[in-house]
N, C-alpha and C. Protein backbone atom coordinates (compact mmCIF):
# COMPACT_ATOMS: atom_id res chain seq x y z
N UNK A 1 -7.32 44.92 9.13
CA UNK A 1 -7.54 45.96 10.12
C UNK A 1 -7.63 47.30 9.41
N UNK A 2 -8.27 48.15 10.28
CA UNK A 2 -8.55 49.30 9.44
C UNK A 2 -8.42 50.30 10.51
N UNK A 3 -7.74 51.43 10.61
CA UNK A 3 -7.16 52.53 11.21
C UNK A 3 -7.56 53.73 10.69
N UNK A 4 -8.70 54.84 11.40
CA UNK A 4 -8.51 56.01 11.27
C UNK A 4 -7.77 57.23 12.48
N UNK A 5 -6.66 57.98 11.81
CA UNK A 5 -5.29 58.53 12.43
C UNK A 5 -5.66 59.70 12.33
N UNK A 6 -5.59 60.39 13.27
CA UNK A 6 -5.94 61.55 13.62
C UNK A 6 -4.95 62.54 14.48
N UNK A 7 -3.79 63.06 13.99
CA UNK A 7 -3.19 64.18 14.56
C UNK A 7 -4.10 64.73 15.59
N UNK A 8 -3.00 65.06 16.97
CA UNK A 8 -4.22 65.42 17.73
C UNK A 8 -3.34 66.46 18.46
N UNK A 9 -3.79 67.65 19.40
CA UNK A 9 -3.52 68.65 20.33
C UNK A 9 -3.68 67.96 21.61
N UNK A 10 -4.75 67.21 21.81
CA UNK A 10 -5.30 66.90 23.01
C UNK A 10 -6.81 65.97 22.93
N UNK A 11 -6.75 65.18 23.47
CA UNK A 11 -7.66 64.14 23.19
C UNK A 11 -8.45 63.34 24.47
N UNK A 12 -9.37 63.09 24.57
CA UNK A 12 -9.78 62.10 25.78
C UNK A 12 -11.03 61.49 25.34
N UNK A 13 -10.88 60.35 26.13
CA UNK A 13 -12.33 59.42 25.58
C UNK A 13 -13.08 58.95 27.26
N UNK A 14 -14.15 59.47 27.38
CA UNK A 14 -15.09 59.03 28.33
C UNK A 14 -15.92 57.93 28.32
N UNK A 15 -16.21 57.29 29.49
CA UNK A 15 -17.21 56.30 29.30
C UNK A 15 -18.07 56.80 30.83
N UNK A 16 -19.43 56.94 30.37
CA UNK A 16 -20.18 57.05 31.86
C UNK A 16 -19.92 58.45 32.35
N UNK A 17 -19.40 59.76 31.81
CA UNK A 17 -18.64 60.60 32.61
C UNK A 17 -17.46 60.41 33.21
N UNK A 18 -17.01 59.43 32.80
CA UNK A 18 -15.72 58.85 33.53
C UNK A 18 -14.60 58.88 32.50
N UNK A 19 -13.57 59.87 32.55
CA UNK A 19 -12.06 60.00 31.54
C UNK A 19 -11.17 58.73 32.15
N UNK A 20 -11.64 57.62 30.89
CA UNK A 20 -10.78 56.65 31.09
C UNK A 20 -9.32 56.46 30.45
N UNK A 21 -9.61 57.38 29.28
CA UNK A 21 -8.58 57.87 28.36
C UNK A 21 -7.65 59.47 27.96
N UNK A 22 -6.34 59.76 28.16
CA UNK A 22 -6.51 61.28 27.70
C UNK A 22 -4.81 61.11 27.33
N UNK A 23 -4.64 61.82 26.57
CA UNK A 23 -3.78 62.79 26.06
C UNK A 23 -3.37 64.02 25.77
N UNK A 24 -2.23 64.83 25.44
CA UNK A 24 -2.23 65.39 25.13
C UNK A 24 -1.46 65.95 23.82
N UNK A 25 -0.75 65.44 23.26
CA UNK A 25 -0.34 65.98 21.75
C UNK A 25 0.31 64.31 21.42
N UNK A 26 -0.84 64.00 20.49
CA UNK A 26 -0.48 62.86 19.34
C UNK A 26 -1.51 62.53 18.87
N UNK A 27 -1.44 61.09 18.46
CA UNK A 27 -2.85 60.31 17.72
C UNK A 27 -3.59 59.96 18.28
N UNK A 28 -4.59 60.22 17.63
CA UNK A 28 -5.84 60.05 18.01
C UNK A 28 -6.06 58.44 16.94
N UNK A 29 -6.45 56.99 17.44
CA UNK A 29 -6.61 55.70 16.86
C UNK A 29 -8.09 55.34 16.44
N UNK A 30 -8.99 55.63 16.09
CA UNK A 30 -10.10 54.54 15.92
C UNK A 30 -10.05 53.34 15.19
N UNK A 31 -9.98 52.33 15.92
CA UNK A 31 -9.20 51.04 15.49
C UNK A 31 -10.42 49.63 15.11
N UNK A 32 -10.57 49.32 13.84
CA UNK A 32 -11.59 48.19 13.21
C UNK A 32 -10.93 46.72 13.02
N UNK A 33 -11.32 46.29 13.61
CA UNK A 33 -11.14 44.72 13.16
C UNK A 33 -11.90 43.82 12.40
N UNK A 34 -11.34 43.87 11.51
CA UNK A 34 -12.05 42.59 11.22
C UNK A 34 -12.01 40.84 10.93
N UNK A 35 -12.84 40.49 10.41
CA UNK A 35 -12.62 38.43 11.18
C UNK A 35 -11.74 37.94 10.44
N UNK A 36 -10.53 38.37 9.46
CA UNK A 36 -9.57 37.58 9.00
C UNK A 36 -8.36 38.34 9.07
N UNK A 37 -8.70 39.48 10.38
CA UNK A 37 -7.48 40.10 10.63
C UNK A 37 -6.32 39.51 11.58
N UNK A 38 -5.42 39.18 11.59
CA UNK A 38 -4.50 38.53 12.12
C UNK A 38 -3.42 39.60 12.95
N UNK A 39 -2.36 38.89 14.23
CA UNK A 39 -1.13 39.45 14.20
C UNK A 39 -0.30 40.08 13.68
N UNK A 40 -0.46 39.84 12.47
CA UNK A 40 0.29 40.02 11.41
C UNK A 40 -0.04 41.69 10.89
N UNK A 41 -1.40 41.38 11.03
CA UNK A 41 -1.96 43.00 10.82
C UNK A 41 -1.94 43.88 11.55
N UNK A 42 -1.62 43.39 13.03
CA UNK A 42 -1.82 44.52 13.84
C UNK A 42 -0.16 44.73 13.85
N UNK A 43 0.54 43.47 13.65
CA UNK A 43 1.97 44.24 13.54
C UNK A 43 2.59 45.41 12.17
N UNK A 44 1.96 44.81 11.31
CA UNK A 44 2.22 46.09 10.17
C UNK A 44 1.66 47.31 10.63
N UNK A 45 0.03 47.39 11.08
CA UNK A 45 -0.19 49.09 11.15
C UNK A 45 0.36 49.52 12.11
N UNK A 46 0.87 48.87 13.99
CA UNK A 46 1.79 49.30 14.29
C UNK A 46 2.92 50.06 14.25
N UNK A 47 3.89 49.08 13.14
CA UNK A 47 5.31 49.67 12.73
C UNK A 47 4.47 50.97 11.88
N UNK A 48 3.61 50.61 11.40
CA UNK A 48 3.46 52.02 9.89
C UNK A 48 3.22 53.21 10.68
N UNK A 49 2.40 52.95 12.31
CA UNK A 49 1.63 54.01 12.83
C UNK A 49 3.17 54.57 13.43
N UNK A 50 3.52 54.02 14.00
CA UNK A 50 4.86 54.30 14.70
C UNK A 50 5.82 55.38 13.81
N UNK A 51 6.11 54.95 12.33
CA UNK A 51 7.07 55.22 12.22
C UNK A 51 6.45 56.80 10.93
N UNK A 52 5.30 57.08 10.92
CA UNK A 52 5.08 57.50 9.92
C UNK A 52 4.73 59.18 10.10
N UNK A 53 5.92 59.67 9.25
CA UNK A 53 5.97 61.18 9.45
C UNK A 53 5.33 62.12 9.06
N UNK A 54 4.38 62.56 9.72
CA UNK A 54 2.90 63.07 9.59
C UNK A 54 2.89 64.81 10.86
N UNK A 55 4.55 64.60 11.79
CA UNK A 55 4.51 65.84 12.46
C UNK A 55 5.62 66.97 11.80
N UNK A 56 4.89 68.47 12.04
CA UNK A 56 5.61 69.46 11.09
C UNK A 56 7.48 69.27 11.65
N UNK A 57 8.52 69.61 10.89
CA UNK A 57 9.69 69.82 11.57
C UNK A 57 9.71 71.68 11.72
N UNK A 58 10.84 72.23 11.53
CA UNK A 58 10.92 73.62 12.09
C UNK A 58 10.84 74.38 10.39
N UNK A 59 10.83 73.65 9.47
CA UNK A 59 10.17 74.21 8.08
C UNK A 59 8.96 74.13 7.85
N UNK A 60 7.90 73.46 8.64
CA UNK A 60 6.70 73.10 8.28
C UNK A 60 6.35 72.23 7.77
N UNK A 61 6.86 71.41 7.00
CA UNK A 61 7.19 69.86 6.46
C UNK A 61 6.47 68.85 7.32
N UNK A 62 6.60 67.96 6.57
CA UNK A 62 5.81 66.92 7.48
C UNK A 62 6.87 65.57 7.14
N UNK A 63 7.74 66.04 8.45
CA UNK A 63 9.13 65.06 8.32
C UNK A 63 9.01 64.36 9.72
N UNK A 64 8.56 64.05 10.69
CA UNK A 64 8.46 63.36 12.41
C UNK A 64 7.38 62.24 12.47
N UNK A 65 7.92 61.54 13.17
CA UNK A 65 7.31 60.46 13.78
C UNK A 65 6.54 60.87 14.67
N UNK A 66 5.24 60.24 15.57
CA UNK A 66 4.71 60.07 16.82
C UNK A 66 5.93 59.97 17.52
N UNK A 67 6.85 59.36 17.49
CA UNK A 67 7.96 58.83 18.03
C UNK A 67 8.69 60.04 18.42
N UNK A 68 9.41 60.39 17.36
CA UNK A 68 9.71 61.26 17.60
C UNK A 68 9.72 63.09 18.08
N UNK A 69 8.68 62.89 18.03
CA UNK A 69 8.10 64.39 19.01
C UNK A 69 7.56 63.92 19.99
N UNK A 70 7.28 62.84 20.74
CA UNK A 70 7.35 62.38 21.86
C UNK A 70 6.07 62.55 22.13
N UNK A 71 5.33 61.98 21.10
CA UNK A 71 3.42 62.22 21.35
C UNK A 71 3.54 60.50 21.67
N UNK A 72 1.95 60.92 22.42
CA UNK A 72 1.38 60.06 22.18
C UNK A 72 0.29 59.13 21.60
N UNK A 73 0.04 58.53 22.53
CA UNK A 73 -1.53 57.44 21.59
C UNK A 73 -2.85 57.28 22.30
N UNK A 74 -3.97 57.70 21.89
CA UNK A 74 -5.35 57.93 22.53
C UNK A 74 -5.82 56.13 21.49
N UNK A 75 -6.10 54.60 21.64
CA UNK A 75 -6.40 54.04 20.48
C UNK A 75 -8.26 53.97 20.97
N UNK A 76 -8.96 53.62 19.90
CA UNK A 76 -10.25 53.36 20.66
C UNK A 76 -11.35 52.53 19.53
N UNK A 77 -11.16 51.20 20.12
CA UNK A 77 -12.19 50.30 19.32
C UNK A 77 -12.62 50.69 18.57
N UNK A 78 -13.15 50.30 17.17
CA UNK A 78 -14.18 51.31 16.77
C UNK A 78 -15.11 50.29 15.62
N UNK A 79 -15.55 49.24 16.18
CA UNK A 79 -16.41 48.07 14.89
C UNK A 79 -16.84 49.05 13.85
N UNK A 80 -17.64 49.99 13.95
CA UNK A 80 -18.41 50.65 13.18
C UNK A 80 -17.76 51.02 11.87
N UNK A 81 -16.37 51.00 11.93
CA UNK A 81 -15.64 51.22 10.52
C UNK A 81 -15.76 50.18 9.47
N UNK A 82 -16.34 48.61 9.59
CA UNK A 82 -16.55 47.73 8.96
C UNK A 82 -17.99 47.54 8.83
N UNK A 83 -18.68 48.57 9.08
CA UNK A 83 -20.16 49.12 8.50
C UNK A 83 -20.26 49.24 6.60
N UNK A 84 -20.78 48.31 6.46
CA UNK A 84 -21.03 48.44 4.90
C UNK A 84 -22.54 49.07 4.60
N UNK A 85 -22.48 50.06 3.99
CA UNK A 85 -23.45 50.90 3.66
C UNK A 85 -24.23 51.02 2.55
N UNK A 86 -23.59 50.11 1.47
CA UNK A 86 -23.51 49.65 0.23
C UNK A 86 -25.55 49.68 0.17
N UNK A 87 -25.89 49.06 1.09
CA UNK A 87 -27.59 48.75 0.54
C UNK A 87 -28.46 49.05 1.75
N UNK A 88 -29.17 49.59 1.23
CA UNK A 88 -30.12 50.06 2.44
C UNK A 88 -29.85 51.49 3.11
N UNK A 89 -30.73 51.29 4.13
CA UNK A 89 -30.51 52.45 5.27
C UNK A 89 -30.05 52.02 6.64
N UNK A 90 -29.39 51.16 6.75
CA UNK A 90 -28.62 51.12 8.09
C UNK A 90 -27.55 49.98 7.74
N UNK A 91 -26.58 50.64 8.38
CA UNK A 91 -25.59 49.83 8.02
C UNK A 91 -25.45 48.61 8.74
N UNK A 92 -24.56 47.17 7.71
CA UNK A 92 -23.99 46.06 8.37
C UNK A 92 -23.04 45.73 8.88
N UNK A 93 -22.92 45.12 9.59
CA UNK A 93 -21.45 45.04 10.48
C UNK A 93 -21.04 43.96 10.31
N UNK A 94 -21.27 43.03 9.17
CA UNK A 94 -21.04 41.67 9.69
C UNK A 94 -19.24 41.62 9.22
N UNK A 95 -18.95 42.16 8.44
CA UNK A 95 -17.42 42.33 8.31
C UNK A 95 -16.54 42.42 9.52
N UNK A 96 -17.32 43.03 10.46
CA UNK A 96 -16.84 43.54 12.38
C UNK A 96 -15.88 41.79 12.69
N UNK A 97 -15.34 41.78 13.31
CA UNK A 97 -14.76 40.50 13.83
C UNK A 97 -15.82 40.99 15.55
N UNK A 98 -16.05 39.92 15.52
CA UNK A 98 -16.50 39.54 16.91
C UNK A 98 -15.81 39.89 18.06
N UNK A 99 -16.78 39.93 19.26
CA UNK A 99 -15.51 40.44 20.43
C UNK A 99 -14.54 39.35 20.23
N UNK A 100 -14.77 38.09 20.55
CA UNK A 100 -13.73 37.07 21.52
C UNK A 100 -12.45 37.41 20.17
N UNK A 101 -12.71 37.66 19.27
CA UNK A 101 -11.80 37.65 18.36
C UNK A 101 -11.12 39.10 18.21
N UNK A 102 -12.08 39.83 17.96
CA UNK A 102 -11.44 41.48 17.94
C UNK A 102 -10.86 41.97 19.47
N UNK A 103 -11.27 41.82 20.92
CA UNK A 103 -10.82 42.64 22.09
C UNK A 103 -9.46 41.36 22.22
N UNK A 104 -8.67 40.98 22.34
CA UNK A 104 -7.53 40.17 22.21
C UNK A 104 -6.58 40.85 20.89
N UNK A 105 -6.80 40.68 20.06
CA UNK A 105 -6.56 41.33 18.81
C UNK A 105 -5.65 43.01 18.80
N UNK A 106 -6.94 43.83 19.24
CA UNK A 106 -7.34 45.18 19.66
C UNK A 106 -5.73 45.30 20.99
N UNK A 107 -6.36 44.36 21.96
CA UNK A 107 -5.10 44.55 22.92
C UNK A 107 -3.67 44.43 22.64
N UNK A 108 -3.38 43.23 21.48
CA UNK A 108 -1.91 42.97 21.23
C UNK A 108 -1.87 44.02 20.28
N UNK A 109 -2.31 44.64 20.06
CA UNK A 109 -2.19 46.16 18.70
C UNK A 109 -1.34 47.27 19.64
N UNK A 110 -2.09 47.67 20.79
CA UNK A 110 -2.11 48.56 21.64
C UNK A 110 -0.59 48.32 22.32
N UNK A 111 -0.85 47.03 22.64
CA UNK A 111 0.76 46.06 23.52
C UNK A 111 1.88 46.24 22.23
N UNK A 112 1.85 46.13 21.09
CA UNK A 112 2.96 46.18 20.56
C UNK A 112 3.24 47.76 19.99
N UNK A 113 1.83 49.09 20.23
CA UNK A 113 2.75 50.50 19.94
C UNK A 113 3.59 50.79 21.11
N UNK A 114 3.26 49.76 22.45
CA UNK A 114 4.15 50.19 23.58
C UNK A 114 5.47 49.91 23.68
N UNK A 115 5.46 48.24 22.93
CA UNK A 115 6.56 47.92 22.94
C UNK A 115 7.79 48.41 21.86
N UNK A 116 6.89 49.19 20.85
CA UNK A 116 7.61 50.26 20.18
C UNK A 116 8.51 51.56 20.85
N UNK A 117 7.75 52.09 22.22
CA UNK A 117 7.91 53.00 22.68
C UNK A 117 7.32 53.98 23.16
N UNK A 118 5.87 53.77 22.89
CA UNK A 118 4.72 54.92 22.86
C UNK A 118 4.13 54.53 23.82
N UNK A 119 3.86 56.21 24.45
CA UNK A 119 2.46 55.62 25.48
C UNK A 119 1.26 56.00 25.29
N UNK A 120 0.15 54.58 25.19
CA UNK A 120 -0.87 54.61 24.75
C UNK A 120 -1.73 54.68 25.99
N UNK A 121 -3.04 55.30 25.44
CA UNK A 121 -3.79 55.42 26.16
C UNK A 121 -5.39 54.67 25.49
N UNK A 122 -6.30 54.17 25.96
CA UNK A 122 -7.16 53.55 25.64
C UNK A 122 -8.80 53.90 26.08
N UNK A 123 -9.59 53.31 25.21
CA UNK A 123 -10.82 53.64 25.77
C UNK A 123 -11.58 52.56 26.39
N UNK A 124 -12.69 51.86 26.40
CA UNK A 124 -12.45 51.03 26.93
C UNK A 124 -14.10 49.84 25.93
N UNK A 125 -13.66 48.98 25.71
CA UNK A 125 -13.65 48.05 24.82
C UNK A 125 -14.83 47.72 24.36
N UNK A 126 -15.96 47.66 23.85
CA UNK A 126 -17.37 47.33 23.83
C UNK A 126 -17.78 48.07 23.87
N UNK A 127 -17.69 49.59 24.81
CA UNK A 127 -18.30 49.90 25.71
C UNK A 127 -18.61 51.57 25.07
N UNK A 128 -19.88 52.08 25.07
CA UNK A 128 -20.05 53.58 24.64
C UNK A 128 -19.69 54.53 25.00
N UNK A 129 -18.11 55.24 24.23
CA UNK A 129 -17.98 55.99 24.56
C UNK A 129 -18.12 57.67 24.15
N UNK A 130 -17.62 58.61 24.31
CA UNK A 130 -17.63 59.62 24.00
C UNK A 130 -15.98 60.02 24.16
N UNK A 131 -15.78 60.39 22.67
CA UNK A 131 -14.48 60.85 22.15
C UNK A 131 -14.05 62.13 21.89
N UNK A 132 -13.00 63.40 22.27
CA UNK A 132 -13.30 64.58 22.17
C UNK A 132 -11.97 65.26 21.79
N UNK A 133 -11.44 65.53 20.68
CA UNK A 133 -10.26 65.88 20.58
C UNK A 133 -10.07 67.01 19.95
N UNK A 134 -8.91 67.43 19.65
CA UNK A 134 -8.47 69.03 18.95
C UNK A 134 -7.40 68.23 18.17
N UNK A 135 -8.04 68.31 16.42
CA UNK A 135 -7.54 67.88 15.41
C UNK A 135 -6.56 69.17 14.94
N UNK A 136 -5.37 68.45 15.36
CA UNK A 136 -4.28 69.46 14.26
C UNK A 136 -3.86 69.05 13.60
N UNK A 137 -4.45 70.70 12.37
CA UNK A 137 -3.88 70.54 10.95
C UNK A 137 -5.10 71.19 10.09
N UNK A 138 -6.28 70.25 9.61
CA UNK A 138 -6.89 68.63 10.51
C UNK A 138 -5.78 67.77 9.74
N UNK A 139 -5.10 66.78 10.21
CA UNK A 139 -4.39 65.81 9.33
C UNK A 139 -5.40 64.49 10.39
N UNK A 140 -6.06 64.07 8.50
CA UNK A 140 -6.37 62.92 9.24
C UNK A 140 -6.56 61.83 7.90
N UNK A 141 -5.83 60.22 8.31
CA UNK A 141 -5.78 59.43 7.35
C UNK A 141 -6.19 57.93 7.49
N UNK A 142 -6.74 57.43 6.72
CA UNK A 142 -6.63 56.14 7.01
C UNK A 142 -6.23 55.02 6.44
N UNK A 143 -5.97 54.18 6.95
CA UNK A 143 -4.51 53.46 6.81
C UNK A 143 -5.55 51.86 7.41
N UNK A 144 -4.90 50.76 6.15
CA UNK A 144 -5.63 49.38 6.06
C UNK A 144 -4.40 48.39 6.45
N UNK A 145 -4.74 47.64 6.83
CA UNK A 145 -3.46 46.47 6.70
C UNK A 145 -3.68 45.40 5.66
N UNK A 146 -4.84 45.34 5.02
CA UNK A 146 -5.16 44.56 3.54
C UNK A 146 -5.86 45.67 3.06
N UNK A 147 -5.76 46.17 1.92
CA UNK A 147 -6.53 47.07 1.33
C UNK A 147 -6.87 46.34 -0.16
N UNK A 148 -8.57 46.37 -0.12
CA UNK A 148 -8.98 45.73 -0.97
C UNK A 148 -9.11 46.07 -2.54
């Protein structure tokens, strides 16, 4: 699995003109699956996303959890991160895990930052959306659950 994390002010993801998703102060998720990603993976970037201190404390430091400043979670599909670009002019996706495999996957990811404590918010699955946030900092990282 592959995670780009995005500190956020405020965030929402549309589909159709329609805010199916919004927040207001935490992460921002664009979330990749791919076909030999397991449980296992979505439980590591979970705990890592959960627990990883990326918000300022009252020195400026970057000592807080999502958790702990009481943000939340915008997550939002995102195949296109397993776009290999390597040859040609348009990228391949075949690295992408498939829906029946990635939207199940994608959901127990989402189900276990809740059962961490967080409330997530989502975009909605397949489907084209439009993403719009206020990056603070910019702090933005990304984070693998196999890194090759």
């Amino acid at each position: 699995m592959k995670v780009v994390l995005q500190r956020s002010k405020a965030a929402q993801v549309t589909v159709d003109g329609e805010t199916v998703g919004r927040i207001e102060h935490g992460l921002v998720l664009l979330v990749g699956i791919a076909h030999e990603d397991t449980e296992a993976d979505a439980k590591y970037l979970a705990d890592k996303i959960a627990g990883l201190r990326i918000f300022e404390d009252g020195d400026g430091k970057m000592n807080h959890s999502v958790l702990e400043t009481g943000g939340q979670i915008l997550s939002v599909s995102q195949f296109t991160l397993y776009g290999d670009c390597r040859k040609g002019r348009r990228p391949n996706f075949m690295g992408a895990a498939r829906p029946e495999h990635a939207e199940p996957l994608y959901e127990r990811f989402n189900g276990m930052l809740r059962e961490l404590g967080l409330t997530v918010e989502t975009g909605r699955f397949g489907a084209m959306m439009d993403v719009s946030l206020v990056n603070d900092g910019p702090v933005t990282l990304i984070l693998e659950s196999n890194p090759a």
